[in-house]
Structure formats: C-alpha cells, structure tokens
PDB file of N, CA and C in Angstrom:
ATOM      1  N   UNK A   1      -7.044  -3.974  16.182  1.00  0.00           N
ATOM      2  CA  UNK A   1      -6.202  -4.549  15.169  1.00  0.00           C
ATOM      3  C   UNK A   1      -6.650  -5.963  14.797  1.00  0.00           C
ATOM      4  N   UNK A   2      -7.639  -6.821  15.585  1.00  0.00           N
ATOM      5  CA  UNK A   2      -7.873  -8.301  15.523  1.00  0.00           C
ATOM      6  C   UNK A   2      -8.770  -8.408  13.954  1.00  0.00           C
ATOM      7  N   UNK A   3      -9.134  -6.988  13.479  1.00  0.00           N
ATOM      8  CA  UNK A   3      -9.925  -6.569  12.154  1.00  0.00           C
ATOM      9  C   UNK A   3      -9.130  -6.759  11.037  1.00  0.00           C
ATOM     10  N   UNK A   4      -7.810  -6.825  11.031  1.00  0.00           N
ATOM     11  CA  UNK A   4      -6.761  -6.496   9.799  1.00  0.00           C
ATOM     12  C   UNK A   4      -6.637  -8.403   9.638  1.00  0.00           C
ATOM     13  N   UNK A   5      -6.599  -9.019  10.648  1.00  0.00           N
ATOM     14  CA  UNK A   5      -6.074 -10.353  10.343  1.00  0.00           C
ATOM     15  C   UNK A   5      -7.225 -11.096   9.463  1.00  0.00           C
ATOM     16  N   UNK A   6      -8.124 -10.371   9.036  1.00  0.00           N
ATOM     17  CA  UNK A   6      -9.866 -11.041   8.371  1.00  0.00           C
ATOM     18  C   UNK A   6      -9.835 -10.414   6.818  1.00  0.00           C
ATOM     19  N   UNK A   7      -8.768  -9.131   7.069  1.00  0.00           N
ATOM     20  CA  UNK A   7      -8.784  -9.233   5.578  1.00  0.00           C
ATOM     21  C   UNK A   7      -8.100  -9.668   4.627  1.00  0.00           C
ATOM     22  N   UNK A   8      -8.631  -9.774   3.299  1.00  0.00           N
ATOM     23  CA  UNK A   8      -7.933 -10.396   2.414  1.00  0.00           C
ATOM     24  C   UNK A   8      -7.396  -9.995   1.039  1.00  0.00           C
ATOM     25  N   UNK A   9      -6.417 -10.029   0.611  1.00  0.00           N
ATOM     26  CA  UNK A   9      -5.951  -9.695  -0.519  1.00  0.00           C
ATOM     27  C   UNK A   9      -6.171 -10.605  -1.875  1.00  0.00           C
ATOM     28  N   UNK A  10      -6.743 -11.655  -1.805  1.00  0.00           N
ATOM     29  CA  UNK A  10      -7.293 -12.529  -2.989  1.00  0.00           C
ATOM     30  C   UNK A  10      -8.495 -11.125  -3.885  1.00  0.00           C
ATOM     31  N   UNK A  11      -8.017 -11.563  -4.984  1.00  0.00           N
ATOM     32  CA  UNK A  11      -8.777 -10.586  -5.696  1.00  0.00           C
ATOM     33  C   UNK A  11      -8.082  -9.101  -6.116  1.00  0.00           C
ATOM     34  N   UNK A  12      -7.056  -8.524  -5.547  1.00  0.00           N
ATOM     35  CA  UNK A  12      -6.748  -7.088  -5.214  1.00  0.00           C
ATOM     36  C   UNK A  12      -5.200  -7.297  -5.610  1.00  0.00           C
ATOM     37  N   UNK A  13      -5.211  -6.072  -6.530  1.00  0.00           N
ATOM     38  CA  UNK A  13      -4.323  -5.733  -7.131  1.00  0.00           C
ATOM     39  C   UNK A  13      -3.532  -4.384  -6.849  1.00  0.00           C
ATOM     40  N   UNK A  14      -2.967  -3.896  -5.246  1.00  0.00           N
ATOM     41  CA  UNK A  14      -2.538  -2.893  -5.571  1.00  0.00           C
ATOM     42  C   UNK A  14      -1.369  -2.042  -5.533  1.00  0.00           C
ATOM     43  N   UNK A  15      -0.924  -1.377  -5.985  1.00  0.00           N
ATOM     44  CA  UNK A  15       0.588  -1.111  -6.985  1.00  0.00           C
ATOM     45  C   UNK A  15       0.646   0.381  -6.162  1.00  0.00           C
ATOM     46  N   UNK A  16       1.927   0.540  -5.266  1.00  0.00           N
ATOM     47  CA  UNK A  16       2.397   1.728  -4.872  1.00  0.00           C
ATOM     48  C   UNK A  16       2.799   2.193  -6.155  1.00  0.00           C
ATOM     49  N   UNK A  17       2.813   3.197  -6.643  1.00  0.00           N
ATOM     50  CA  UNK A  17       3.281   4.205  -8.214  1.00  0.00           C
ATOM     51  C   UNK A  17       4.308   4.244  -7.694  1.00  0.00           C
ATOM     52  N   UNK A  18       5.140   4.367  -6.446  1.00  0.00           N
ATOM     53  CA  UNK A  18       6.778   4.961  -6.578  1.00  0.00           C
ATOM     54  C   UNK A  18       7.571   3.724  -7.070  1.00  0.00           C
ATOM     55  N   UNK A  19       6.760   2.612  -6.545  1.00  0.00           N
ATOM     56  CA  UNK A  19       7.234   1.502  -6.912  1.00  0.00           C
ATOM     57  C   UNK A  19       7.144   0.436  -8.952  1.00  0.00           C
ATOM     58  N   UNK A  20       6.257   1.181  -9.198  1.00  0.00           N
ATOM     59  CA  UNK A  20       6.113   1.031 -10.447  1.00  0.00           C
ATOM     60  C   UNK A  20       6.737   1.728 -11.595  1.00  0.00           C
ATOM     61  N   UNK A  21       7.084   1.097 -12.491  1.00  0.00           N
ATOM     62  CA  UNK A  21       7.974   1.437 -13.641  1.00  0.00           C
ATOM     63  C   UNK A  21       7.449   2.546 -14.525  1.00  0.00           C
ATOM     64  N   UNK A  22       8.021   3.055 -15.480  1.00  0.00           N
ATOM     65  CA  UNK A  22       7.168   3.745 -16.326  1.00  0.00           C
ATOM     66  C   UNK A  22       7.758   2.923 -17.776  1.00  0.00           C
ATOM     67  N   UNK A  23       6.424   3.127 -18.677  1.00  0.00           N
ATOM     68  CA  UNK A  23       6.555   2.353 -19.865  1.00  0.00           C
ATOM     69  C   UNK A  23       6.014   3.703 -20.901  1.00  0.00           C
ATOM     70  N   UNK A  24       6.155   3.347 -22.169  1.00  0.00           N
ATOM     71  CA  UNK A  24       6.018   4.429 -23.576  1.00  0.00           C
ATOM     72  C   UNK A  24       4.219   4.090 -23.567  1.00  0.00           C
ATOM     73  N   UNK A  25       3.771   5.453 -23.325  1.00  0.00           N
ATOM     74  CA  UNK A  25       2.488   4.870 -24.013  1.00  0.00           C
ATOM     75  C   UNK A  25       1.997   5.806 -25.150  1.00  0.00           C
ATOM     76  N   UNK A  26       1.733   5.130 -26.183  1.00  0.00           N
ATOM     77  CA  UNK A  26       1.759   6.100 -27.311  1.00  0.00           C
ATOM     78  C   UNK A  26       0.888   6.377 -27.838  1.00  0.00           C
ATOM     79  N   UNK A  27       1.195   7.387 -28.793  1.00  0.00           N
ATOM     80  CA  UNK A  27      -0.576   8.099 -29.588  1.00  0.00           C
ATOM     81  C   UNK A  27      -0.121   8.340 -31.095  1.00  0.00           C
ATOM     82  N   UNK A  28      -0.544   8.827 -31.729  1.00  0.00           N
ATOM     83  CA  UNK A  28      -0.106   9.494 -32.837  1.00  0.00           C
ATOM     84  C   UNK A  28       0.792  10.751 -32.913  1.00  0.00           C
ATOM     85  N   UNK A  29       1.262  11.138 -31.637  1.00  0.00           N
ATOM     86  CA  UNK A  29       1.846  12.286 -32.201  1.00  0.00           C
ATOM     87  C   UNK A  29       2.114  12.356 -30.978  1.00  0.00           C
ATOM     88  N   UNK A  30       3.264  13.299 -30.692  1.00  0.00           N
ATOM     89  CA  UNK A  30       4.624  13.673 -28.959  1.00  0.00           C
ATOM     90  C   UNK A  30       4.215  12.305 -28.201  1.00  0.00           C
ATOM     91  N   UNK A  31       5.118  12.779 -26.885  1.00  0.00           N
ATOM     92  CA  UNK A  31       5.130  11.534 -26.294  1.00  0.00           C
ATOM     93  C   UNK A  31       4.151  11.420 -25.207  1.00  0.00           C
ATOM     94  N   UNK A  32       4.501  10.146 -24.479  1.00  0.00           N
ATOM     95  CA  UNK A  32       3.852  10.242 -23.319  1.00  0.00           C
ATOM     96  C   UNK A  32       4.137   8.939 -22.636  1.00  0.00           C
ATOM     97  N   UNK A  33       4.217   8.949 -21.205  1.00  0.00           N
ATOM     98  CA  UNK A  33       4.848   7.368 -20.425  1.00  0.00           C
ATOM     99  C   UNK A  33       3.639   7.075 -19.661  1.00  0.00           C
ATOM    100  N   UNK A  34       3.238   6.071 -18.793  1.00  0.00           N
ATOM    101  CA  UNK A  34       2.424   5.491 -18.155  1.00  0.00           C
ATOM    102  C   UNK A  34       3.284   4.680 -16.916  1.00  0.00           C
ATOM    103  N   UNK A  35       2.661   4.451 -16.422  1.00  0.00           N
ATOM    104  CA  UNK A  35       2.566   3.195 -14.744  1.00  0.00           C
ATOM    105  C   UNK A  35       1.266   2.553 -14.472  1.00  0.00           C
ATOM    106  N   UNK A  36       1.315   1.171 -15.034  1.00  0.00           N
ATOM    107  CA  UNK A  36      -0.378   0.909 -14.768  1.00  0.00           C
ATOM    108  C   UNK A  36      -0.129   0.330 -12.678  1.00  0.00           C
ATOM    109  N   UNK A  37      -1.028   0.746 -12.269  1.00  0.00           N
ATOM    110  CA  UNK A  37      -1.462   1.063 -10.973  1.00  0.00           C
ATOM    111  C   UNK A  37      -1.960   0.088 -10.425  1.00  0.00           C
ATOM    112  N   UNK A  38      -2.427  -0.446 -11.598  1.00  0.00           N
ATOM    113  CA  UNK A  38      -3.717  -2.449 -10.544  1.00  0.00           C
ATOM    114  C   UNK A  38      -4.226  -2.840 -12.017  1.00  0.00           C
ATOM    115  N   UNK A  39      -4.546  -4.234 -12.178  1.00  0.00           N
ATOM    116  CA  UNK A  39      -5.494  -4.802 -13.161  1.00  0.00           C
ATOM    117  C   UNK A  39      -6.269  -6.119 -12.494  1.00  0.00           C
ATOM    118  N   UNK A  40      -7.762  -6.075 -13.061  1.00  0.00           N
ATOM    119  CA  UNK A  40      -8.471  -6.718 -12.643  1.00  0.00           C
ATOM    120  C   UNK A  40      -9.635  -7.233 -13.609  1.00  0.00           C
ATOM    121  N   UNK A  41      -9.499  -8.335 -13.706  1.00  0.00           N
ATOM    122  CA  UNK A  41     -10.639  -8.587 -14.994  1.00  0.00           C
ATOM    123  C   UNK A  41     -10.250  -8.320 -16.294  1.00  0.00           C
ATOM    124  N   UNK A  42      -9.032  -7.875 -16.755  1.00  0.00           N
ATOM    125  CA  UNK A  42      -8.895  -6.780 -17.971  1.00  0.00           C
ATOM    126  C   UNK A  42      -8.708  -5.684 -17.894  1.00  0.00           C
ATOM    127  N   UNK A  43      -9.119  -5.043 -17.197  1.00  0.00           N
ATOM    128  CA  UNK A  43      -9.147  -3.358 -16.620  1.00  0.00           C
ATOM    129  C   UNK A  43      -7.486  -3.434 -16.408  1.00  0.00           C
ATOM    130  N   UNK A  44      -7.241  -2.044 -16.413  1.00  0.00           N
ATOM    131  CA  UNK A  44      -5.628  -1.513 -16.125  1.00  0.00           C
ATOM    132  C   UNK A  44      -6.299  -0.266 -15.768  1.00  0.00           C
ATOM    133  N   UNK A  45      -5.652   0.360 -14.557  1.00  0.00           N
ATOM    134  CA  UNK A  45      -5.736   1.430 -14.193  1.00  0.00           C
ATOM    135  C   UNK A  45      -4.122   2.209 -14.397  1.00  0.00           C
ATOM    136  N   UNK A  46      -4.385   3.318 -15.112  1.00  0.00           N
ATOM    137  CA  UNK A  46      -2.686   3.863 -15.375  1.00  0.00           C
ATOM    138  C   UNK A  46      -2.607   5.455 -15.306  1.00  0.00           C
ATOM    139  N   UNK A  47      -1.776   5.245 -14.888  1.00  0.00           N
ATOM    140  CA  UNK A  47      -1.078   6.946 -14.727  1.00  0.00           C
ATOM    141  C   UNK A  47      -0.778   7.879 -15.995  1.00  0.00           C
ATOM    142  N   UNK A  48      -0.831   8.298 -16.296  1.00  0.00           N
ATOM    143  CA  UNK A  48      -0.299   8.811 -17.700  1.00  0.00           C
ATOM    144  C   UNK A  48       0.370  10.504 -17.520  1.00  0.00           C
ATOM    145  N   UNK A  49       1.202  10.796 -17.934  1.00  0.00           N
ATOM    146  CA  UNK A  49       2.212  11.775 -17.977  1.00  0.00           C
ATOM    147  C   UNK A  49       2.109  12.372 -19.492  1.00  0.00           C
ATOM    148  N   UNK A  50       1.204  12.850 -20.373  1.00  0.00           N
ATOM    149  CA  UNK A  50       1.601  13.408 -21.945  1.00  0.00           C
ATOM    150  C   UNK A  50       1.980  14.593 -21.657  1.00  0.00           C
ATOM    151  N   UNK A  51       3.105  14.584 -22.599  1.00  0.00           N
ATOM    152  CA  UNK A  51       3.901  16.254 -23.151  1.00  0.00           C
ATOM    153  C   UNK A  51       3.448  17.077 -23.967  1.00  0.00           C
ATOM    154  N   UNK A  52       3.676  17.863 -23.723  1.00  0.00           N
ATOM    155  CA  UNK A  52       2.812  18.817 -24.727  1.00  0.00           C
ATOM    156  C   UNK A  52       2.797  18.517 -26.343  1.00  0.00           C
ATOM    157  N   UNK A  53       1.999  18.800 -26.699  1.00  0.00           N
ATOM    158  CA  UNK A  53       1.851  18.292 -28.097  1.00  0.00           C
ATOM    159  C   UNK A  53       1.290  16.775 -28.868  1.00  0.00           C
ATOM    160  N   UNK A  54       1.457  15.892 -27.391  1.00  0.00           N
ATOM    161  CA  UNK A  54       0.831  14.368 -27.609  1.00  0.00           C
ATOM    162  C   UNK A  54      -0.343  14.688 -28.216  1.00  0.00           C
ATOM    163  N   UNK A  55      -1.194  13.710 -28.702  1.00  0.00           N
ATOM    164  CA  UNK A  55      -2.218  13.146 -29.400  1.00  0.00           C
ATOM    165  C   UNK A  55      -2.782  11.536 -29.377  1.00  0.00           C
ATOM    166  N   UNK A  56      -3.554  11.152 -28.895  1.00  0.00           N
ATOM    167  CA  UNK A  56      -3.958  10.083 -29.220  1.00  0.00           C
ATOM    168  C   UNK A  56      -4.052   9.756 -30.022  1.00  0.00           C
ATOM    169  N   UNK A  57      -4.040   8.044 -30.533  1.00  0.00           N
ATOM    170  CA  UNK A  57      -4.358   7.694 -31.794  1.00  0.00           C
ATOM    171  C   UNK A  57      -5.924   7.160 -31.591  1.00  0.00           C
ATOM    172  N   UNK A  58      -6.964   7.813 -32.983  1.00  0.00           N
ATOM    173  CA  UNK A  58      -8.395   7.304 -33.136  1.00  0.00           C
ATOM    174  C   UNK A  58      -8.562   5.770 -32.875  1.00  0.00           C
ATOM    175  N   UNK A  59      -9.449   5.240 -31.881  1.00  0.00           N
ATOM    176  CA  UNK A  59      -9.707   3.740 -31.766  1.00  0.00           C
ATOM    177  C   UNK A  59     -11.588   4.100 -31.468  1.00  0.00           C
ATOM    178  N   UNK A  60     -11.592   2.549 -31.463  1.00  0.00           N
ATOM    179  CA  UNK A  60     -13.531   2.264 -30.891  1.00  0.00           C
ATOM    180  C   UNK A  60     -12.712   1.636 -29.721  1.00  0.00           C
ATOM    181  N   UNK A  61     -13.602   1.840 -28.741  1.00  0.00           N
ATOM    182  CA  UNK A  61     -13.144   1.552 -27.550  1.00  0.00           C
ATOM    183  C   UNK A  61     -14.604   0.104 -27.644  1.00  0.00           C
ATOM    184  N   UNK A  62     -13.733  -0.859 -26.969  1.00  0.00           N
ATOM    185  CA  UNK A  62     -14.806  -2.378 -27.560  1.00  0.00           C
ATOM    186  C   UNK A  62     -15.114  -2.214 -25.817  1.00  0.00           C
ATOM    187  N   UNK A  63     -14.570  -1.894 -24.823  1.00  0.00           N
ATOM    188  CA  UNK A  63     -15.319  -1.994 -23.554  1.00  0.00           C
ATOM    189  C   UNK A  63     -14.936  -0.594 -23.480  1.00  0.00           C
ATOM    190  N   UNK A  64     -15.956  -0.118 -22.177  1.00  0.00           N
ATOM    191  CA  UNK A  64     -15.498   1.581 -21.735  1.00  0.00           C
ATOM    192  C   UNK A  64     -14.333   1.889 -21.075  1.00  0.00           C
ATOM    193  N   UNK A  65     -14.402   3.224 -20.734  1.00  0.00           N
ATOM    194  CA  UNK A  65     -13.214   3.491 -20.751  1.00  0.00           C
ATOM    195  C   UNK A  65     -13.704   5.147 -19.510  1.00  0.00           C
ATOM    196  N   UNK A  66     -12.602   5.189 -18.576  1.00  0.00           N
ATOM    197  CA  UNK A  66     -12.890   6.461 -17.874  1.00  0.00           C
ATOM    198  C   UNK A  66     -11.779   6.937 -17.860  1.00  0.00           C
ATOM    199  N   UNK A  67     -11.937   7.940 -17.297  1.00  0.00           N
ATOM    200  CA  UNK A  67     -10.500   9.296 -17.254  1.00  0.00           C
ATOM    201  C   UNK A  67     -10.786  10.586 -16.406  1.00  0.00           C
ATOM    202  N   UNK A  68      -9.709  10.778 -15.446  1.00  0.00           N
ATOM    203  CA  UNK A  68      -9.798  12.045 -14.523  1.00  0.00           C
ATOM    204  C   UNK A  68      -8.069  12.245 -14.796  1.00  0.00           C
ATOM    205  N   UNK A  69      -8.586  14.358 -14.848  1.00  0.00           N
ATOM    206  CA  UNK A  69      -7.649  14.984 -15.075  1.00  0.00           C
ATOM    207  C   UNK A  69      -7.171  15.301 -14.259  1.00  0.00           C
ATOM    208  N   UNK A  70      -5.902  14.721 -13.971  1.00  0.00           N
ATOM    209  CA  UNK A  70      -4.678  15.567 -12.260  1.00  0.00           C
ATOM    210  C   UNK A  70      -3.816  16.725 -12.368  1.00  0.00           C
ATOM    211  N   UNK A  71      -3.880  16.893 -13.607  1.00  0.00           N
ATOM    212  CA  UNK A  71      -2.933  18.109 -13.718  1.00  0.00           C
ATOM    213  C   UNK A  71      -2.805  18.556 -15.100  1.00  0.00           C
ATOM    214  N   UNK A  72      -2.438  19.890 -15.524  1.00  0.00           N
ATOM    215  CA  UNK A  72      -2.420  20.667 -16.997  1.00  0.00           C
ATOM    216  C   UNK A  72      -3.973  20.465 -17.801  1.00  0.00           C
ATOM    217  N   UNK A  73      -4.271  20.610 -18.855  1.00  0.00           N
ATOM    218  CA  UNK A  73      -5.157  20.536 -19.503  1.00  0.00           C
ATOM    219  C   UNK A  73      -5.450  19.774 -21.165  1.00  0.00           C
ATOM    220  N   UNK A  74      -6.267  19.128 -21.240  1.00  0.00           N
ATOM    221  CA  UNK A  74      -6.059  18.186 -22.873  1.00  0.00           C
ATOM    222  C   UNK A  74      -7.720  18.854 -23.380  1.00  0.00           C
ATOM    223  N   UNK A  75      -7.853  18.116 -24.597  1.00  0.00           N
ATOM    224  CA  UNK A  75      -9.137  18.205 -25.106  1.00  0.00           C
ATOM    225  C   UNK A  75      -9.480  16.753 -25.547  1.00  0.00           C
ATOM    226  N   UNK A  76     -10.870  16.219 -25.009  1.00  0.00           N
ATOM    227  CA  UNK A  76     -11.388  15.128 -25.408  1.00  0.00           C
ATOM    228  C   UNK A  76     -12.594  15.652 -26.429  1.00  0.00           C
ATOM    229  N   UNK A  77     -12.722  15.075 -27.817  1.00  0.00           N
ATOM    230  CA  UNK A  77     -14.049  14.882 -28.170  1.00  0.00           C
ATOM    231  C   UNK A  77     -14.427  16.523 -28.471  1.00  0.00           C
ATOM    232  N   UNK A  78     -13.253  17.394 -28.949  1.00  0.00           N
ATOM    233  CA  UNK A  78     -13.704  18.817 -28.792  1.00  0.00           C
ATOM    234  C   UNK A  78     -14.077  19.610 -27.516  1.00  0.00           C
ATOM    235  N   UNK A  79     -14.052  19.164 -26.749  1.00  0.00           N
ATOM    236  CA  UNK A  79     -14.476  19.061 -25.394  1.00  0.00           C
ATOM    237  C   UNK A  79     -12.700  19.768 -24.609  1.00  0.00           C
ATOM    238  N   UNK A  80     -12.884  21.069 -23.840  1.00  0.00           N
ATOM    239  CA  UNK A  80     -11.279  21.564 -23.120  1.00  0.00           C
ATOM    240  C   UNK A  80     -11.587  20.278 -21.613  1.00  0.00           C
ATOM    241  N   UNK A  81     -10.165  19.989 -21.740  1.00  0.00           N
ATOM    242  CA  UNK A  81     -10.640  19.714 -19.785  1.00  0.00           C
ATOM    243  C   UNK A  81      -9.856  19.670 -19.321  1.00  0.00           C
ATOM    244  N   UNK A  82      -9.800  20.131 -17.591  1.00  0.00           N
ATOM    245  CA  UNK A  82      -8.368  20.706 -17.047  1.00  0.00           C
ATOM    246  C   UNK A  82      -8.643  20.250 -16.053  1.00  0.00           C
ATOM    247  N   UNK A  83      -7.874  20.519 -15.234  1.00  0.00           N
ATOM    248  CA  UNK A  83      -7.992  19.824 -13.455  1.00  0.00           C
ATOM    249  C   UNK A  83      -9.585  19.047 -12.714  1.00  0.00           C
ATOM    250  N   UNK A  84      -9.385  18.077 -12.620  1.00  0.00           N
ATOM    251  CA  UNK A  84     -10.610  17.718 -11.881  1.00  0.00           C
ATOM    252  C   UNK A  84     -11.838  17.399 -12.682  1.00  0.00           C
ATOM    253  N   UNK A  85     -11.403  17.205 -14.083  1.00  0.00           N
ATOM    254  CA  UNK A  85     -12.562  16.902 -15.380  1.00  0.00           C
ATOM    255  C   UNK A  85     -12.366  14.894 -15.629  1.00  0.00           C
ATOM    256  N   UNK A  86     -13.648  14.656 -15.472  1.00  0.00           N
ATOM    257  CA  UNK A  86     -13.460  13.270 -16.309  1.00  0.00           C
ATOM    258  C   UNK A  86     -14.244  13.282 -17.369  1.00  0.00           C
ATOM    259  N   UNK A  87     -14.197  11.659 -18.137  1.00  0.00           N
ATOM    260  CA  UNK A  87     -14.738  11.034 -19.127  1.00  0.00           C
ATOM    261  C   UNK A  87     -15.153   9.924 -18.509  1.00  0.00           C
ATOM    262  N   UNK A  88     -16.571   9.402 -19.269  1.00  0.00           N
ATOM    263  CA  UNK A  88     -16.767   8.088 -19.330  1.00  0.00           C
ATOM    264  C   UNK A  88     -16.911   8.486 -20.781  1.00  0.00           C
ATOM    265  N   UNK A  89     -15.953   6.721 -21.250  1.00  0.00           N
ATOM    266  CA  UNK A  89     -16.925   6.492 -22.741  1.00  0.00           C
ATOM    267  C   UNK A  89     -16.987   5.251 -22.798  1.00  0.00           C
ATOM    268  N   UNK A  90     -18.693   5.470 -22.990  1.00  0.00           N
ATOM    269  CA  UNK A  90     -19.187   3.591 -22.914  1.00  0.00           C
ATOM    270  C   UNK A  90     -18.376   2.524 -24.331  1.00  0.00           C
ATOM    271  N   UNK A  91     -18.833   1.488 -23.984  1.00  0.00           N
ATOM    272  CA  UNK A  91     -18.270   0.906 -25.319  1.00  0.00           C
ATOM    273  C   UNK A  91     -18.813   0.734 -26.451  1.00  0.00           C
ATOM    274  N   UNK A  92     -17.925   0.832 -27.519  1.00  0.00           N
ATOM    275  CA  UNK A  92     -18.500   1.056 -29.068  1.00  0.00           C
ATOM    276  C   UNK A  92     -18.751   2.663 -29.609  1.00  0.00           C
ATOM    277  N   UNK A  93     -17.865   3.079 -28.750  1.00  0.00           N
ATOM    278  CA  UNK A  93     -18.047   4.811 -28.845  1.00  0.00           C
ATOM    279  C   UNK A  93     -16.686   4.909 -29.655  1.00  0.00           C
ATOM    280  N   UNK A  94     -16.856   5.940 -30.463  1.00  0.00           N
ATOM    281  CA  UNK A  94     -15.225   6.224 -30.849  1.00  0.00           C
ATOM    282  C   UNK A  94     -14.347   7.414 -30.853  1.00  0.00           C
ATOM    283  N   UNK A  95     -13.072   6.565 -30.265  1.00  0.00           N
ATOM    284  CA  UNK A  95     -12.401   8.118 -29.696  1.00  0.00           C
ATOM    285  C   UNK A  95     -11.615   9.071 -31.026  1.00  0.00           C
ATOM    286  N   UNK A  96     -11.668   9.987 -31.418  1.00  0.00           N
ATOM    287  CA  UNK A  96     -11.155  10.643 -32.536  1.00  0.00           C
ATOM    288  C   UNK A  96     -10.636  11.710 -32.559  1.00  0.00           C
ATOM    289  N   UNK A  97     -10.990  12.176 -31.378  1.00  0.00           N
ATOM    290  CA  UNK A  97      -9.756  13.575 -30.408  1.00  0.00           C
ATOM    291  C   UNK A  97      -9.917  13.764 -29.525  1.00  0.00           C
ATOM    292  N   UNK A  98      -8.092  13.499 -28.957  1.00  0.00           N
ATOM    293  CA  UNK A  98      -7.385  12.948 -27.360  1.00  0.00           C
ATOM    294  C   UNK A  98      -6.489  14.221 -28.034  1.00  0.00           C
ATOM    295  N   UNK A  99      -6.279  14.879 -27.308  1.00  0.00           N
ATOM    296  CA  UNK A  99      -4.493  15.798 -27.264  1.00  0.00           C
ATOM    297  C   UNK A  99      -4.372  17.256 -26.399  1.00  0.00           C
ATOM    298  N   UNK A 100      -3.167  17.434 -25.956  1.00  0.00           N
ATOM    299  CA  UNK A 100      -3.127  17.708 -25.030  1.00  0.00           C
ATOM    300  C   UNK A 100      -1.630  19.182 -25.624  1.00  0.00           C
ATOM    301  N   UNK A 101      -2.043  20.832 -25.424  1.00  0.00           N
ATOM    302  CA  UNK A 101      -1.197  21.348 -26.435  1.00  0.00           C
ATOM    303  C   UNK A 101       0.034  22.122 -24.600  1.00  0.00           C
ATOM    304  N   UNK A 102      -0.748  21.380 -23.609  1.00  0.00           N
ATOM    305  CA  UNK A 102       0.161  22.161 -22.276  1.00  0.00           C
ATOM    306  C   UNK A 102       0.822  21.507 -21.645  1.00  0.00           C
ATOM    307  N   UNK A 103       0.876  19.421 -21.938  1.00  0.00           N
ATOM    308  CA  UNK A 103       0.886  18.823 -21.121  1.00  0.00           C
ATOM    309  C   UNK A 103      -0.103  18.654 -19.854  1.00  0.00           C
ATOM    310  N   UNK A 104      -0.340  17.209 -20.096  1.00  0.00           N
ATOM    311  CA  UNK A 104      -1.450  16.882 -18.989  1.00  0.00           C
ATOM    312  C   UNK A 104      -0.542  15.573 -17.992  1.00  0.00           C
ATOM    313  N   UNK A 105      -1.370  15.523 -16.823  1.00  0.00           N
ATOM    314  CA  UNK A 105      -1.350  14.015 -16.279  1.00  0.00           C
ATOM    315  C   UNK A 105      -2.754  13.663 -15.839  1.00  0.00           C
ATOM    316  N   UNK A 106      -2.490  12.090 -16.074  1.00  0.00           N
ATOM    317  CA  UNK A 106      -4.234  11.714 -15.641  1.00  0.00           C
ATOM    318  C   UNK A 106      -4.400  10.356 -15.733  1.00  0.00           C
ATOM    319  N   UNK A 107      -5.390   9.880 -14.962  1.00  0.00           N
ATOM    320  CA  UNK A 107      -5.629   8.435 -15.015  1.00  0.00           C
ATOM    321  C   UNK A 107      -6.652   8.271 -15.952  1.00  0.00           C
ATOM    322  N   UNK A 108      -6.287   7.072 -16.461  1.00  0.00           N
ATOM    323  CA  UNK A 108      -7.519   6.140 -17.599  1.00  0.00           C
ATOM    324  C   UNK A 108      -7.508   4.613 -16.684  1.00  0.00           C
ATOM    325  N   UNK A 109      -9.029   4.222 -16.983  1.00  0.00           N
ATOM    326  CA  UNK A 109      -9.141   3.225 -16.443  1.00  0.00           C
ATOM    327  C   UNK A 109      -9.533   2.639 -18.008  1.00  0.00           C
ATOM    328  N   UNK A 110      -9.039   1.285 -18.180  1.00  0.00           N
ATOM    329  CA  UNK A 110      -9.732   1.143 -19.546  1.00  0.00           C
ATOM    330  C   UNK A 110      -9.181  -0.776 -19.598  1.00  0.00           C
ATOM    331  N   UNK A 111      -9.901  -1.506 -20.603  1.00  0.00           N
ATOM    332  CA  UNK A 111      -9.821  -2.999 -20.757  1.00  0.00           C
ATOM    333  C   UNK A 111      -9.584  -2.987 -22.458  1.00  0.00           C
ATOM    334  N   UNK A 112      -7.827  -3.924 -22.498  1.00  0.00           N
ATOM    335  CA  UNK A 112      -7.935  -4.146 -23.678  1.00  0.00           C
ATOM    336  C   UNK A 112      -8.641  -5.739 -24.712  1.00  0.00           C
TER     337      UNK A 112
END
C-alpha cells in the first residue's frame, strides 16, 4: 500500500457516471442525453444514450473525434455499426451521417 501514497491526481479528471448528471445532447432530429465522464485539454469524454430515431447534426470536426459502440446499433458515414464498432475521425473531416433507427449508447471522445 506505501505505492498509493506516490500517486497523484494533478492532471486527472475522473467522474464515477452514477455520480454524474445527465444533460440534452442534441442533433437534428429525436433525442438523446449525455454524462461527460473526464475533460482534459479540451477533450470531454461522454456517455451518450440516443433514442431511436436521433440524428446528428452535419459539423467539420476542427480537432478529431473517436467513438465506441456499447449497445444497439447507429450508422456513421453510411457505414452500420453495432456493438463493439468504433470511429476515428481526424480533424477537418466532415460528419454528415450520425443516426441511429434502434437506439444506441456509446462514448465519443471529442474537443470543442
């Protein structure tokens, strides 16, 4: 245990989810809530919950952006993806179809 007293939490951001709120995070179309999880530098790491029928709204993503699927299935980019699928999209890429017709949950890591 004389190992735990050396470490340090300067720098580290991290957020039990039971303990975190949920907020509206929105798209163009149905809903969907979030819990961001830690931020660092800009980065937000968040939970996301969309209902069936959500949609993202089209952006350029100015830094990248990742994503793993935890549950149900969405389509990125024409692209199906269901359990255990990610994304990277570097920056200056643009996103123009996010939506999800079963309900999904999933993390995005992303900097606004």
């Amino acid at each position: 245990m004389d190992h735990i007293k050396d470490i340090s939490l300067e720098g580290w951001d991290i957020v039990h989810a039971d303990e975190a709120e949920w907020m509206p995070w929105t798209g163009s179309a149905g809903d969907a809530r979030a819990k961001i999880l830690g931020t660092a530098d800009g980065y937000m790491v968040a939970l996301v919950e969309a209902q069936p029928g959500y949609a993202g709204t089209r952006h350029e993503h100015a830094h990248a952006e990742f994503n793993y699927v935890i549950e149900g299935t969405l389509r990125n980019q024409g692209k199906a993806m269901s359990v255990g699928d990610g994304y990277a999209a570097a920056a200056g890429s643009t996103h123009t179809d996010f939506a999800t017709d079963s309900g999904a949950t999933y993390i995005v890591i992303f900097k606004i």
